[in-house]
Protein backbone atom coordinates (compact mmCIF):
# COMPACT_ATOMS: atom_id res chain seq x y z
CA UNK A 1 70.02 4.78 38.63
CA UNK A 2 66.86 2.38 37.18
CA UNK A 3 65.08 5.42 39.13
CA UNK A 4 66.47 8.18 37.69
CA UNK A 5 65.63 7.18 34.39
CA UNK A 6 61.80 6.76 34.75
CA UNK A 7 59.02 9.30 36.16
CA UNK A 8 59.74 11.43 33.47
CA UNK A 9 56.80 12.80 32.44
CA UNK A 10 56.80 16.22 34.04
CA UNK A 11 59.21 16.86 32.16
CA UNK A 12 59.60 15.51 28.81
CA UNK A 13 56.13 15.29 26.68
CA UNK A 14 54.31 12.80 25.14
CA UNK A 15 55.59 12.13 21.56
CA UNK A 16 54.25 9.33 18.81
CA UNK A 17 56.62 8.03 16.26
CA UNK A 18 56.92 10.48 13.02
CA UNK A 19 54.05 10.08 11.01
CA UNK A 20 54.34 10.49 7.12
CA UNK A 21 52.29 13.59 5.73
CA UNK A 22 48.84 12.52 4.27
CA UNK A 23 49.69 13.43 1.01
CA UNK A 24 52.15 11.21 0.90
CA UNK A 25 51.04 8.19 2.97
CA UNK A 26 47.90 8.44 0.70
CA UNK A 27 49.91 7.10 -2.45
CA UNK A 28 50.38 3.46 -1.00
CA UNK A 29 49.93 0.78 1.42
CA UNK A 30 52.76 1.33 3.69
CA UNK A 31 52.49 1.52 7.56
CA UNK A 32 52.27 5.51 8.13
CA UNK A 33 54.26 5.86 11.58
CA UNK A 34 57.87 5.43 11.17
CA UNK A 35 59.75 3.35 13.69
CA UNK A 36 60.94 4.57 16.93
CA UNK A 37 64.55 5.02 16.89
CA UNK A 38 66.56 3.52 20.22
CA UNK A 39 66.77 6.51 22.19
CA UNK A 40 63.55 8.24 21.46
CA UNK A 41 62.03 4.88 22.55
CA UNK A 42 63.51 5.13 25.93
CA UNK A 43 62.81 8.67 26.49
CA UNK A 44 59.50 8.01 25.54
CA UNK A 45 59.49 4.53 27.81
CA UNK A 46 60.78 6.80 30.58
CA UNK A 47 57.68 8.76 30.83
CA UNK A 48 55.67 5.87 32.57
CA UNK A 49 55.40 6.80 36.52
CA UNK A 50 55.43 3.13 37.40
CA UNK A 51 52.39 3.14 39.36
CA UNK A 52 51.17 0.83 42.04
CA UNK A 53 48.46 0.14 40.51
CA UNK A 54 48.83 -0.18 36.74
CA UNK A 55 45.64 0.77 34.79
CA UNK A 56 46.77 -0.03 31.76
CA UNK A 57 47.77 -3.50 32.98
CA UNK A 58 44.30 -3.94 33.93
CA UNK A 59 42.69 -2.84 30.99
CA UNK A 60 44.48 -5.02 28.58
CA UNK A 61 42.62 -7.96 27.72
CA UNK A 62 46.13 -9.54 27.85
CA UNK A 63 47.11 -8.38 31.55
CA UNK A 64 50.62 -7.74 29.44
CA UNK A 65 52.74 -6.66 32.19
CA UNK A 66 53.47 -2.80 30.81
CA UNK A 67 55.38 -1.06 33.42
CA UNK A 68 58.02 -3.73 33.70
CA UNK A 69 59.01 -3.73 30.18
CA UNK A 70 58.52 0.02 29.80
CA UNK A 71 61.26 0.17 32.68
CA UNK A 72 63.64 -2.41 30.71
CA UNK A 73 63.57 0.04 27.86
CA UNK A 74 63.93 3.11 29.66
CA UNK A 75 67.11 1.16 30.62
CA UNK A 76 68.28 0.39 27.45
CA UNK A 77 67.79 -3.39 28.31
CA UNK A 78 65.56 -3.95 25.15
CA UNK A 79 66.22 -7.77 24.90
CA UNK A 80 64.94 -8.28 28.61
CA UNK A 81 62.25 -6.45 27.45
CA UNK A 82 60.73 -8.22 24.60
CA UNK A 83 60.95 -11.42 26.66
CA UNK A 84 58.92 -9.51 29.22
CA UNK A 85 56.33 -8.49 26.42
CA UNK A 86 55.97 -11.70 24.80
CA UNK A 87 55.32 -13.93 27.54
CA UNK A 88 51.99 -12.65 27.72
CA UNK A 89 50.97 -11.96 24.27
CA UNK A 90 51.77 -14.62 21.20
CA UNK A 91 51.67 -11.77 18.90
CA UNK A 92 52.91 -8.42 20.84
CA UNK A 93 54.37 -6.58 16.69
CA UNK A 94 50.84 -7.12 15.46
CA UNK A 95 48.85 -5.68 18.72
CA UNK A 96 51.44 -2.71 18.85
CA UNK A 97 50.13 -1.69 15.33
CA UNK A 98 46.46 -2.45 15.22
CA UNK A 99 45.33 -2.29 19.29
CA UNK A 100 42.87 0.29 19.97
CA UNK A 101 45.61 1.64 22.41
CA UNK A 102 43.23 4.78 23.16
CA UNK A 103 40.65 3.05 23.73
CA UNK A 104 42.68 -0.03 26.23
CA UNK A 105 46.17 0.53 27.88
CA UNK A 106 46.73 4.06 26.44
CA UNK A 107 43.22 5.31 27.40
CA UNK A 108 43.70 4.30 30.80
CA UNK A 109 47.32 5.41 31.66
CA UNK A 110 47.48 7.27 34.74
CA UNK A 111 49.58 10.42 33.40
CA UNK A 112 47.18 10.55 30.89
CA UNK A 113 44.18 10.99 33.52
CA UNK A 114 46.39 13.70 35.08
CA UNK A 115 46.35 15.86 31.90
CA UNK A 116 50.55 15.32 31.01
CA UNK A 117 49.39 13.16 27.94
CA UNK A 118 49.61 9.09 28.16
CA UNK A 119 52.61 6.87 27.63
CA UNK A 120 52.97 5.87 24.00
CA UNK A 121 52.37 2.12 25.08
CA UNK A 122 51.72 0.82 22.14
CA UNK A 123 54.81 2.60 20.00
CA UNK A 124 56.73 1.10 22.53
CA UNK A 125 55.44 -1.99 21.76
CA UNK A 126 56.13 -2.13 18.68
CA UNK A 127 59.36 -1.09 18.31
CA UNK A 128 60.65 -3.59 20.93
CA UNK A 129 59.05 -6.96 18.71
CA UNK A 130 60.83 -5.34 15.45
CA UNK A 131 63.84 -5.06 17.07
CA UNK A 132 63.87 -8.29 18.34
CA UNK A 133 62.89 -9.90 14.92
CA UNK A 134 65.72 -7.55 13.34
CA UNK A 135 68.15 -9.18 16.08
CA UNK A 136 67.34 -12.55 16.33
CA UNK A 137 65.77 -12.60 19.55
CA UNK A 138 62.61 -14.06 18.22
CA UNK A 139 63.27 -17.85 18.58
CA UNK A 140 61.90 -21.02 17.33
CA UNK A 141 59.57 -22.77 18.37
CA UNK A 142 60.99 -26.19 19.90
CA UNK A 143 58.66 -28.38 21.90
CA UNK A 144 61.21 -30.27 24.15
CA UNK A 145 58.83 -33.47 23.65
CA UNK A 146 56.28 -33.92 21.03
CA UNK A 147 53.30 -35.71 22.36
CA UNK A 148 51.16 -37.87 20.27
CA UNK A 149 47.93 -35.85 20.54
CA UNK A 150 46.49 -33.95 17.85
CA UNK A 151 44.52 -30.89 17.51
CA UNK A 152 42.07 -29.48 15.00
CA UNK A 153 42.08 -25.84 14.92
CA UNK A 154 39.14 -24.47 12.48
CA UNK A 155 40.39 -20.78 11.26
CA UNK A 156 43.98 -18.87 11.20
CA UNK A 157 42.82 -15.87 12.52
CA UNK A 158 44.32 -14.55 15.93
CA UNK A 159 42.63 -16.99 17.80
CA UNK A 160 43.34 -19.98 16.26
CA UNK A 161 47.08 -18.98 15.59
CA UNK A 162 47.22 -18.07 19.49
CA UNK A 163 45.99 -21.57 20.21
CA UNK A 164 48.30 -23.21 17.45
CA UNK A 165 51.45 -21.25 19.24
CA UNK A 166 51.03 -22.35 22.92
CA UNK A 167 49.70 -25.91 21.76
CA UNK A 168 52.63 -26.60 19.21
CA UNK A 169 54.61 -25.17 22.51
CA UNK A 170 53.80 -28.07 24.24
CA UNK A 171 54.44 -30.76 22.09
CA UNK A 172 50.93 -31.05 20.79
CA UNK A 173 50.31 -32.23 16.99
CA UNK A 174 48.36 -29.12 15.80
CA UNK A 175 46.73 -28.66 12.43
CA UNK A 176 45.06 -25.24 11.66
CA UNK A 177 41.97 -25.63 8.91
CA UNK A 178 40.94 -22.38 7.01
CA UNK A 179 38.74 -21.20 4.26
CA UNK A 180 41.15 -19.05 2.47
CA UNK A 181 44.31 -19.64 0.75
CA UNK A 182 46.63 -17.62 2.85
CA UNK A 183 46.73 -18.02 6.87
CA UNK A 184 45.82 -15.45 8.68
CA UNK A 185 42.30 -14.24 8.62
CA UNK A 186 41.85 -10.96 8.72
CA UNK A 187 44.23 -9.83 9.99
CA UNK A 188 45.95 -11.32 6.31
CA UNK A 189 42.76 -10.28 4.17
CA UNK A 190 40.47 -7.75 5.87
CA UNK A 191 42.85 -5.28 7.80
CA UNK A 192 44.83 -2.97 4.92
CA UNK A 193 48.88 -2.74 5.06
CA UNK A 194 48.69 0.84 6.20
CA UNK A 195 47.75 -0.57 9.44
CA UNK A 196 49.47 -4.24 9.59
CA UNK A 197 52.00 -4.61 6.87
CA UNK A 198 51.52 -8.16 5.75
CA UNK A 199 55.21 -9.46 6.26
CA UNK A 200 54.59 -9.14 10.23
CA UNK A 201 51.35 -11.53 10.08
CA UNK A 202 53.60 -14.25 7.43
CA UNK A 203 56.75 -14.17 9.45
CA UNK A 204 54.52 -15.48 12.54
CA UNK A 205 52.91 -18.11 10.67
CA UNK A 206 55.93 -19.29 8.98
CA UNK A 207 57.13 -19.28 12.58
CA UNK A 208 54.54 -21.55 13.45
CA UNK A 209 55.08 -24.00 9.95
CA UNK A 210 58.80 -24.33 10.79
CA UNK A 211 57.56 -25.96 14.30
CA UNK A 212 55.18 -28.22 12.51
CA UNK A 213 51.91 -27.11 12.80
CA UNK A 214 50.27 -28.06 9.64
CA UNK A 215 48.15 -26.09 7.64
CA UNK A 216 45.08 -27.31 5.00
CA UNK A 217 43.98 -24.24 3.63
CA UNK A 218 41.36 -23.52 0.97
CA UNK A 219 39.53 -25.71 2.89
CA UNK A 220 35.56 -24.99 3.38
CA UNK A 221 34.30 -26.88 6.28
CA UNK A 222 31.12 -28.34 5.70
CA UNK A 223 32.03 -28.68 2.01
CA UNK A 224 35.01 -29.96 1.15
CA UNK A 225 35.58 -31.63 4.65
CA UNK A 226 32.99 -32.31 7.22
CA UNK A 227 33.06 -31.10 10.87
CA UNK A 228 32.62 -34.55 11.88
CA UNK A 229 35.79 -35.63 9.63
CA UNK A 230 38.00 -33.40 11.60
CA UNK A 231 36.37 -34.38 15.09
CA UNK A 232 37.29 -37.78 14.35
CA UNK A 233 40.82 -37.44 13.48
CA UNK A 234 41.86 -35.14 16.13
CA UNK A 235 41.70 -35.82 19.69
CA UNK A 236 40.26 -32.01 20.60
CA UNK A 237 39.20 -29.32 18.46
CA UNK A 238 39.03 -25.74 18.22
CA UNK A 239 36.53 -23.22 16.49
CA UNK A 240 37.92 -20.47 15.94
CA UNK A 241 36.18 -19.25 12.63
CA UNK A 242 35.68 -15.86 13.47
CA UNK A 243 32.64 -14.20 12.38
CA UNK A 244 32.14 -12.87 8.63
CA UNK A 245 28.58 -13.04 7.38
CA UNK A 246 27.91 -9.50 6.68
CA UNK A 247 24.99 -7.49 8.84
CA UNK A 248 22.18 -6.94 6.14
CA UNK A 249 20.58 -3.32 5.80
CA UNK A 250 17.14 -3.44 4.53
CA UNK A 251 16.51 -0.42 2.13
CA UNK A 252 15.77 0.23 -1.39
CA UNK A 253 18.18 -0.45 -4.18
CA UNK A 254 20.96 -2.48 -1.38
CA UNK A 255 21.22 -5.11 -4.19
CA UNK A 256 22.26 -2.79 -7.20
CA UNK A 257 25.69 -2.79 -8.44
CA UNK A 258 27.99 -0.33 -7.06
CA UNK A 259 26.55 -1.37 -3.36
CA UNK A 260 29.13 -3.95 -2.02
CA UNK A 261 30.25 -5.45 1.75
CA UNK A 262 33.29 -4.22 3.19
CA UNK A 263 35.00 -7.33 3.99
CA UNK A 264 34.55 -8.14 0.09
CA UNK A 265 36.00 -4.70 -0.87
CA UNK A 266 38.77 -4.76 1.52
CA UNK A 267 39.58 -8.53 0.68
CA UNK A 268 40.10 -7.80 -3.21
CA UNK A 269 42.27 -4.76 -2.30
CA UNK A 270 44.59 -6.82 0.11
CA UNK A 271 44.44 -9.26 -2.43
CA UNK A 272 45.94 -7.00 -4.99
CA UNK A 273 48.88 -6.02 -2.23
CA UNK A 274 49.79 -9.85 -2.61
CA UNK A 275 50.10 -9.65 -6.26
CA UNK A 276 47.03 -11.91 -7.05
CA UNK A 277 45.00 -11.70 -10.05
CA UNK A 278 41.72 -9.95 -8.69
CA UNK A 279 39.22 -10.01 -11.65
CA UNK A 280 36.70 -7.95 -9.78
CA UNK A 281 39.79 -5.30 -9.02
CA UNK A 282 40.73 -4.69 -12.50
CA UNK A 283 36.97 -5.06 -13.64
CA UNK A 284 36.62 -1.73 -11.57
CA UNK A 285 33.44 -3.54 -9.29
CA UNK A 286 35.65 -3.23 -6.19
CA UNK A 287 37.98 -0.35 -7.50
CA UNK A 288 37.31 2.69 -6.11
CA UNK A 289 39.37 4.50 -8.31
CA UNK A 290 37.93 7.68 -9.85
CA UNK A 291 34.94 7.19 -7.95
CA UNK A 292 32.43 8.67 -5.65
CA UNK A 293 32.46 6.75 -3.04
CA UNK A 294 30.13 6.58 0.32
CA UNK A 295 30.88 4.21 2.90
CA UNK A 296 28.33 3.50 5.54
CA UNK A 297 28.80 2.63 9.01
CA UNK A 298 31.49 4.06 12.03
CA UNK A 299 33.69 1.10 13.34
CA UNK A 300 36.89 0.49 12.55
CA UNK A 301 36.17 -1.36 9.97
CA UNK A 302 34.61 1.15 8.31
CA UNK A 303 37.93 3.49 8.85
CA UNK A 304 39.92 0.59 6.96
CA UNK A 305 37.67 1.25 4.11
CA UNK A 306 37.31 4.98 3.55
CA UNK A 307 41.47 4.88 4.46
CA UNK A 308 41.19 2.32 1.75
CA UNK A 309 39.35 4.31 -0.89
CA UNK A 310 41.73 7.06 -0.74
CA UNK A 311 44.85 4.83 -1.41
CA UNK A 312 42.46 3.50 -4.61
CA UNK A 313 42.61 7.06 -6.44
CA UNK A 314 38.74 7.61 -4.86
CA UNK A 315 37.42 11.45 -6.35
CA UNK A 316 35.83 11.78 -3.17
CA UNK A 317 35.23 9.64 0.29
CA UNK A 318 32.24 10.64 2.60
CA UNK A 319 31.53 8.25 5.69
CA UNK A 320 28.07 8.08 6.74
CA UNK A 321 27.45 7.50 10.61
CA UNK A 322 23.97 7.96 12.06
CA UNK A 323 25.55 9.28 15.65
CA UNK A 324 28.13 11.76 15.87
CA UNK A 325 31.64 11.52 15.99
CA UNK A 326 31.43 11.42 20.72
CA UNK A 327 29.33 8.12 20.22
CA UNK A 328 31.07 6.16 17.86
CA UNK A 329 32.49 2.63 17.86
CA UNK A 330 35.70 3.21 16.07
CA UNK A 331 39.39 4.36 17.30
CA UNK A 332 38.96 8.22 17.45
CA UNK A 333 43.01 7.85 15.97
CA UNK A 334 41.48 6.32 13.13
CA UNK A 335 38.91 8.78 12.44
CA UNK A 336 41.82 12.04 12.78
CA UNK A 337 43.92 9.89 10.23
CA UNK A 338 41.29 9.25 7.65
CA UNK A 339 40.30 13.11 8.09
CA UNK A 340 43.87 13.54 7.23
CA UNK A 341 43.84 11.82 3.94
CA UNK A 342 41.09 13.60 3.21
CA UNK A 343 38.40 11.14 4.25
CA UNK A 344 34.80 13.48 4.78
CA UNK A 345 32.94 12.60 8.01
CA UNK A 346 28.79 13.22 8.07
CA UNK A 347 27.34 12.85 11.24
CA UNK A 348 23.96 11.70 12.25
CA UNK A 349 23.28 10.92 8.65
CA UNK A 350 21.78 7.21 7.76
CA UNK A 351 20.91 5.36 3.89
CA UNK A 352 17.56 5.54 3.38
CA UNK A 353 17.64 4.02 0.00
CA UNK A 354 19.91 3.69 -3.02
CA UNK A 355 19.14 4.98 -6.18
CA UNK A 356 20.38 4.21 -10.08
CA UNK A 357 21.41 0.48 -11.97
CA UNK A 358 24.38 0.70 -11.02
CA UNK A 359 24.18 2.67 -8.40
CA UNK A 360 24.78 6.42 -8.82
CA UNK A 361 23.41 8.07 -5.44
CA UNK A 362 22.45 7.31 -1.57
CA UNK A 363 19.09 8.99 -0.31
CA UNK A 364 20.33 10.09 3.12
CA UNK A 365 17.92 11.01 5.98
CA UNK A 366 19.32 13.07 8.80
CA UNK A 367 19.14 11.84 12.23
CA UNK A 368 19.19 13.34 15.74
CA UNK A 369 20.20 11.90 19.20
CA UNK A 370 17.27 11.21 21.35
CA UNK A 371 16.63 9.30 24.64
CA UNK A 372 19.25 6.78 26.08
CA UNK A 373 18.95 2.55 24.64
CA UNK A 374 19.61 -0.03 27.79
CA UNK A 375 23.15 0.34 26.84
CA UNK A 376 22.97 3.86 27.72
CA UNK A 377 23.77 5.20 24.00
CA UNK A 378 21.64 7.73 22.95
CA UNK A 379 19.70 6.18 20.38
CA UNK A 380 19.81 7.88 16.36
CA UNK A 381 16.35 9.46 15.37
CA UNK A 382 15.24 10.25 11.90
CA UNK A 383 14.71 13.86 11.66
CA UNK A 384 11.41 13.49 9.09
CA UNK A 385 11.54 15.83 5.66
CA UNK A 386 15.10 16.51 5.86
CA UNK A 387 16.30 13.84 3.22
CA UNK A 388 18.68 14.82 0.64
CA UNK A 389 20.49 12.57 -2.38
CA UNK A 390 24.62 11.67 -2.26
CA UNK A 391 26.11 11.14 -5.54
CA UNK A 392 28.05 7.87 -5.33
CA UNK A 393 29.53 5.71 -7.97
CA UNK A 394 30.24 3.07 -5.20
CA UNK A 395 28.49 2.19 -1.67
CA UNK A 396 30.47 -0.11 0.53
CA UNK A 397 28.39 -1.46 3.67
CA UNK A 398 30.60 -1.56 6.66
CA UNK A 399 27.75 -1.86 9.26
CA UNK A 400 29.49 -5.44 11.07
CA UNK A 401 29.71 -8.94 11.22
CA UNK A 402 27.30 -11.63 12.17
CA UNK A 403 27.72 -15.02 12.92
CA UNK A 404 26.69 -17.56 10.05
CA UNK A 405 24.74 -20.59 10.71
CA UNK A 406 27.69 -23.42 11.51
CA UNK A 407 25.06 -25.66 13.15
CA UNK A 408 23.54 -25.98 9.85
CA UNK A 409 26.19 -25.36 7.66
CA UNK A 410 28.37 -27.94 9.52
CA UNK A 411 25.51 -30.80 10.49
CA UNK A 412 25.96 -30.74 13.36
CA UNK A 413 22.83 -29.86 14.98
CA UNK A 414 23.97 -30.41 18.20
CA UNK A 415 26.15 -27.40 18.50
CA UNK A 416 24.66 -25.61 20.70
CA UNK A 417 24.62 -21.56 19.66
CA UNK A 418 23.58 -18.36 21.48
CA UNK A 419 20.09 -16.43 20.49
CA UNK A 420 22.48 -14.23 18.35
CA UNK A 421 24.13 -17.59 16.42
CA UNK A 422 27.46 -16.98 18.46
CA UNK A 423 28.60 -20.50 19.40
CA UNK A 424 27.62 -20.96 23.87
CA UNK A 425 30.88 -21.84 25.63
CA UNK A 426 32.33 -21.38 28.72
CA UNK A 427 34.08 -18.31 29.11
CA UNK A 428 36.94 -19.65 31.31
CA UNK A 429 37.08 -23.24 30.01
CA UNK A 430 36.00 -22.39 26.30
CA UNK A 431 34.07 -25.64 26.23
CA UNK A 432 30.89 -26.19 23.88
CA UNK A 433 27.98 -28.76 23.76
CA UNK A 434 30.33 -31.28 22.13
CA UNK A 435 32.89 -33.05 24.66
CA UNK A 436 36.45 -32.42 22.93
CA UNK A 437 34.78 -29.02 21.01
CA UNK A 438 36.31 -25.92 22.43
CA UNK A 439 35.62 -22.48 21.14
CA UNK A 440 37.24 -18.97 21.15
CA UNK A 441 37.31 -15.46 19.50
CA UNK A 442 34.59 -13.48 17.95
CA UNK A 443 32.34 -16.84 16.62
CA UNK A 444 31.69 -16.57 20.62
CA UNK A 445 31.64 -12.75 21.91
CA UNK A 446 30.64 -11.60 18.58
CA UNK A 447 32.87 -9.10 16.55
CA UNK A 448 35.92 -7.93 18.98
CA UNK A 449 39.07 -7.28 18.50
CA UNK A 450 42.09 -8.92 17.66
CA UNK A 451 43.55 -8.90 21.30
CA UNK A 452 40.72 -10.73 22.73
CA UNK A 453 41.34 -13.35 19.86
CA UNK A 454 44.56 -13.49 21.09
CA UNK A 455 43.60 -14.11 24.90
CA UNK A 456 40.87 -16.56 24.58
CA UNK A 457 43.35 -18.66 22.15
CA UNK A 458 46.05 -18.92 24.63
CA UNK A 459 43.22 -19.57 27.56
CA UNK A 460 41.49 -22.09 25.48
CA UNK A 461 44.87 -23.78 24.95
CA UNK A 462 45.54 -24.27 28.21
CA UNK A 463 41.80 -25.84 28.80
CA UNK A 464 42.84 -28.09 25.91
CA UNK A 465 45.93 -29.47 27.79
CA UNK A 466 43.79 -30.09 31.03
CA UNK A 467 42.10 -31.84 29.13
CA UNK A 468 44.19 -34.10 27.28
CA UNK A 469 45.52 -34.71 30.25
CA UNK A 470 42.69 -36.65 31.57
CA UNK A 471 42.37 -40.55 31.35
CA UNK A 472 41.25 -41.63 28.05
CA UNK A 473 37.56 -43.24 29.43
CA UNK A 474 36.72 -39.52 30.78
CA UNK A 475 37.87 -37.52 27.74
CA UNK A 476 35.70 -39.46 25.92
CA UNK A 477 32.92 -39.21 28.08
């Protein structure tokens, strides 16, 4: 019978959740698919050919084990399931919505290779972790024995939430540290609601505060408590800071009003979702409302802000990327939804300069594709005398994130960092220079995702219980 219902491809097509029209997604901040509804989720479930050898297994940073709960739904066993999908991944409702799925499981499916269009993994997905928070099947957390260590977790992003869950599993004492005032990172304050409604990041960390991990938030380290402060009151610690110093671009006019960062933009809008009073909102600095607005770079980031602008009441939103749309970093899903709303996509096209206090136009020099970097990218060249001038009223910068200097911010010199800033640690153990100092997520690969966040939290959590584990005179070795 479990057969019968799977290996339905050839038959039945690949279908996404409904998703609102553009018009009227473009009026708020709500999620634009719809939910699956029971049945179309096992139809669509259905469709996966159960492989031997599951691609899309392989090519999730997770290893979540896809074609066993894509059977359970196709089943109708939904609970079974979402205890299949969770064991792997701490947070399966937020990767569901915000997982480059084309680019990861999706992009690898074999159906989709064969040309009868992929499985919709990550619909799936999600609609099995909201059903299971709709019917209870999400459960506390409930060590069976608390322990009496204690760990230190710098930043409540995906990492250090990942880390946090499996510890506080455990028994372990577990206090998260962050800079903000909500937990969360960006996945609270830089991705918008369209994408990640915020409810589904708060009902995991109130999750986690009803087991007892503790958080201190609106806490700078560095400044308001010192690295070595927190090393000394915990028994292991975790960085898990992420990475949010803004990549510079070195032109003409960059400092002039109108010309802002993207994770400053897109924090003052989230902001606003909350309710907070956002001076530099209603001051119209970070308000793209009525405006012309440019935004300049072509990762995903940047598709959060154009997507962004529209939502704001933006007159127009161009996106300037200096490759074309084949060689771009960002979810090609992301790209068709912002040309959707509207969003206006110029290719091989760079900021030269900026002109006007504040800012009212981007000098834009066209570029070309020329030979191949060591990456083997064809690199952006400037085609010379074909410059031209972009009207803008606002500029946002959305050209990545760098690490920022935590040896020095932190004093503790003896951190040992990459050539790029990124903190050195092991990749399997997660270990740093500093015995008891383990580190995870982006502050070590450099920008990533949010599912590699999630995987190096939960790895770097079990490192931390091997090593709490050892006698006292070697862990302090």
């Amino acid at each position: 019978m479990a057969k019968q219902r799977m290996l339905k491809f050839v038959t039945v097509s690949k279908e996404m959740p409904e998703k609102r029209a553009a018009d009227q997604r473009a009026q708020d901040f709500g999620e634009i698919y719809r939910e699956f509804a029971t049945k179309k989720a096992e139809e669509q479930a259905g469709r996966c050919s159960q492989c031997g050898v599951p691609y899309c297994q392989a090519h999730c940073p997770l290893h979540n084990n896809i074609p066993d709960w894509l059977r359970l739904t196709a089943e109708g066993r939904l609970q079974e399931a979402y205890e299949i999908s969770q064991a792997t991944n701490t947070f399966p409702e937020i990767c569901g919505r915000i997982c480059p799925q084309d680019r990861l499981c999706e992009g690898n499916c074999v159906i989709e290779q064969s040309g009868h269009g992929t499985v919709t993994i990550g619909a799936v997905e999600k609609f099995l972790t909201d059903t299971a928070w709709e019917n209870g099947w999400v459960k506390p957390i409930r060590p069976a024995a608390d322990r009496s260590e204690s760990v230190g977790i710098i930043g409540a992003g995906p990492g250090g939430l990942a880390a946090a869950d499996a510890l506080r599993r455990q028994g372990v004492q577990v206090t998260v540290y962050d800079r903000y005032d909500r937990a969360g990172g960006l996945m609270t304050y830089g991705i918008p609601g369209f994408k990640l409604e915020k409810h589904v990041v708060q009902q995991r960390i109130q999750q986690l505060e009803e087991a007892g991990v503790q958080f201190v938030l609106n806490c700078n380290v560095g400044e308001d408590l010192a690295f070595d402060a927190i090393r000394g009151k915990h028994d292991a610690v975790l960085i898990a800071t992420g990475v949010y110093k803004t990549r510079g671009l070195k032109a003409p006019g960059v400092g002039v009003e109108g010309v802002v960062r993207a994770i400053d933009y897109l924090t003052a809008s989230n902001r606003k979702g909350f309710g907070d009073d956002v001076p530099e909102y209603d001051s119209g600095e970070l308000n793209a409302a009525g405006k012309r607005v440019v935004v300049v770079g072509g990762g995903d980031t940047a598709m959060d802000c154009v997507r962004t602008a529209i939502r704001q009441g933006a007159q127009s939103v161009k996106c300037l990327y200096r490759r074309d749309r084949a060689n771009m970093p960002g979810s090609q899903r992301e790209v068709a939804n912002a040309e959707e709303e509207g969003v206006d996509f110029v290719w091989l096209s760079a900021p030269k300069g900026f002109t006007g206090e504040p800012v009212d136009g981007v000098i834009v020099e066209r570029m070309r594709l020329g030979a191949p970097d060591a990456s083997g990218r064809q690199m952006p060249e400037v085609i010379e005398g074909a410059d031209y001038s972009e009207p803008a009223d606002l500029v946002v910068l959305a050209l990545g994130f760098e690490p920022e200097e935590l040896p020095t911010l932190w004093g503790v010199p003896e951190l040992e960092v990459t050539r790029w800033g990124t903190i050195k640690a092991d990749f399997r153990e997660h270990t740093t220079s500093l015995p008891g100092v383990f580190a995870v997520g982006d502050i070590v690969r450099g920008a990533s995702l949010v599912v590699w966040a999630i995987r190096d939290g939960r790895d770097a959590a079990d490192s931390i219980l091997r090593y709490l584990a050892q006698p006292a005179a070697v862990a302090a070795e």
